[in-house]
C-alpha atoms as a PDB file:
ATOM      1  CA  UNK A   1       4.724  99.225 -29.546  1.00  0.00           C
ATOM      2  CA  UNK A   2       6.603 100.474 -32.494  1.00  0.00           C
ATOM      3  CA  UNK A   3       8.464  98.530 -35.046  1.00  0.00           C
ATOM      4  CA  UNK A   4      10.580 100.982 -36.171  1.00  0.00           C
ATOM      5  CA  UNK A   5      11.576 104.186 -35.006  1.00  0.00           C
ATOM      6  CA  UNK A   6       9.144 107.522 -34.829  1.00  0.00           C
ATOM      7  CA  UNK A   7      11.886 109.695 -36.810  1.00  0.00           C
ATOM      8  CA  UNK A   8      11.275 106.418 -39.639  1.00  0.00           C
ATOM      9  CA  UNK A   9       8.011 106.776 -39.725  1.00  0.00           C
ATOM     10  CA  UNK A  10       6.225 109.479 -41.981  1.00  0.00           C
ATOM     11  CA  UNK A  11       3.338 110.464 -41.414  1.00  0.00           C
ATOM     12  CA  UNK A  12       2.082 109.977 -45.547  1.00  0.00           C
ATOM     13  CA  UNK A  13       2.156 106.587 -43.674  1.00  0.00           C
ATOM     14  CA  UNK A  14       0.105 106.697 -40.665  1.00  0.00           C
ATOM     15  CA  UNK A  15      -2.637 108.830 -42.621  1.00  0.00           C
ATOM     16  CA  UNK A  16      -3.205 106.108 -45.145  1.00  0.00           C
ATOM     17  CA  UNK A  17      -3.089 103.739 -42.351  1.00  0.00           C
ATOM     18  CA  UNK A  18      -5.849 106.087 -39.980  1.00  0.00           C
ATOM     19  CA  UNK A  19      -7.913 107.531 -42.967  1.00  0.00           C
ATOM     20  CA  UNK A  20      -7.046 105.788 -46.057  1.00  0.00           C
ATOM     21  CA  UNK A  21      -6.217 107.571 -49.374  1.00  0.00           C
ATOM     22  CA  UNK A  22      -4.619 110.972 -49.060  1.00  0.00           C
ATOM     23  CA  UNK A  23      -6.409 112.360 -52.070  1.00  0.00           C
ATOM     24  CA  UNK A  24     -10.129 113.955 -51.830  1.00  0.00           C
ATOM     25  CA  UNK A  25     -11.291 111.653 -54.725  1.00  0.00           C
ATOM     26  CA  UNK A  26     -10.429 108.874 -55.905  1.00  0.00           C
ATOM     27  CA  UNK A  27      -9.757 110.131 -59.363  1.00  0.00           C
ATOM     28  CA  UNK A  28      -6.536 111.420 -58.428  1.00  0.00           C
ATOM     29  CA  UNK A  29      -5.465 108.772 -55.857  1.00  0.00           C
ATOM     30  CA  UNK A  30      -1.922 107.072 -56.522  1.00  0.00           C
ATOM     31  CA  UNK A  31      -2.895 103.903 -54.395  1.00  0.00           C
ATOM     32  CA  UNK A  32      -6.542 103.947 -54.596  1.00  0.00           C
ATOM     33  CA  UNK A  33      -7.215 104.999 -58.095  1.00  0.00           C
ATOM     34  CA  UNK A  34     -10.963 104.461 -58.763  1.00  0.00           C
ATOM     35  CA  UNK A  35     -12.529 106.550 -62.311  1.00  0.00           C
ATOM     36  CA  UNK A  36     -15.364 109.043 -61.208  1.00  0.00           C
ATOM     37  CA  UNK A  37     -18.426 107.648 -63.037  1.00  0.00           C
ATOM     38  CA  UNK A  38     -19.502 111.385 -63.797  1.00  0.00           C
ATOM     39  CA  UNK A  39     -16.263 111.994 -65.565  1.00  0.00           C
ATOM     40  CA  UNK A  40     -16.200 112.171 -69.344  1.00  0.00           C
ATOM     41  CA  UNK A  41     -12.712 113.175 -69.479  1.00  0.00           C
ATOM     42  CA  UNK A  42      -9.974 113.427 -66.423  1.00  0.00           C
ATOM     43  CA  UNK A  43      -7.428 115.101 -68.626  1.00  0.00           C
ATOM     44  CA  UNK A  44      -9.609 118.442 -69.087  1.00  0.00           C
ATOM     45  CA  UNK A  45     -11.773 117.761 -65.967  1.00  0.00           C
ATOM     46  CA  UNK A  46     -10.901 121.182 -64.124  1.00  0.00           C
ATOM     47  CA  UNK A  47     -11.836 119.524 -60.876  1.00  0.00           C
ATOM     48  CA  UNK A  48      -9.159 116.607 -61.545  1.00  0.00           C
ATOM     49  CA  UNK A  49      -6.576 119.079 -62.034  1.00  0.00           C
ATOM     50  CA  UNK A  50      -7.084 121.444 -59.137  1.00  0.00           C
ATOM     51  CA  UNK A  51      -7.799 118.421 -56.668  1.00  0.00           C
ATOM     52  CA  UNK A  52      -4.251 116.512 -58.033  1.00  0.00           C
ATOM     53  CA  UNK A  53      -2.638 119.660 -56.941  1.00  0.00           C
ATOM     54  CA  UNK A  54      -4.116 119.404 -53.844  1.00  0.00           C
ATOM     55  CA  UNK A  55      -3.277 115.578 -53.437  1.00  0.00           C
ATOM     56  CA  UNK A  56       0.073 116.670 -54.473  1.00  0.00           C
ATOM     57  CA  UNK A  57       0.817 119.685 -51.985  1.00  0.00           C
ATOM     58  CA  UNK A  58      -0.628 117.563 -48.990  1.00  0.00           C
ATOM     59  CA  UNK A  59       2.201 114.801 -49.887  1.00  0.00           C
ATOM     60  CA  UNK A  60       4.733 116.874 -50.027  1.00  0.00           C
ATOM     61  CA  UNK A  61       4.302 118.058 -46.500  1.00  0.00           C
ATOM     62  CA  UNK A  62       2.700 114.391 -45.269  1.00  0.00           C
ATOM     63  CA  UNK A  63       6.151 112.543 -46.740  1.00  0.00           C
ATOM     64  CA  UNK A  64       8.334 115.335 -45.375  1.00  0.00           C
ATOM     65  CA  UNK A  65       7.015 115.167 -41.140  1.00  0.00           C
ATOM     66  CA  UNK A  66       7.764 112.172 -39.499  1.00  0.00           C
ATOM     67  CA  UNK A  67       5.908 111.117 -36.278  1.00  0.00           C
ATOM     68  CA  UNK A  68       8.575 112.404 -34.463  1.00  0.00           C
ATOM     69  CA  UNK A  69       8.219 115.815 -35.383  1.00  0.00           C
ATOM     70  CA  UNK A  70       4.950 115.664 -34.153  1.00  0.00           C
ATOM     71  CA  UNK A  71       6.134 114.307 -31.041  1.00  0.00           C
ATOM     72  CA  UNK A  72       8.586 117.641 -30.837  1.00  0.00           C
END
């Protein structure tokens, strides 16, 4: 049972809830921030960068579906 309704509910939600953090590492997480211990610097780590845009792109379609949509 549901608390709220499925057009409330995005699914940025449910996957942290299912799988955790939605970034690949958690160098670029917004909840689960955690340093790499390989890292010297993130701000001219090439592999930072390209995987914050990837944490970034996935949110933007994760915040904008609800479980509704998937329910279409």
């Amino acid at each position: 049972m549901l608390l709220t309704t499925p057009d409330e509910i995005k699914m940025s939600t449910v996957h942290r809830i299912l799988e955790g953090p939605i970034a690949m590492l958690p160098c670029v997480s917004l909840n689960f921030y955690e340093k790499c211990e390989d890292c010297k610097d993130e701000e001219t780590c090439s592999v930072n960068r390209l995987m914050a845009q990837v944490r970034d792109n996935t949110l933007a379609i994760l915040e904008n579906q609800t479980l509704a949509d998937l329910l279409k």
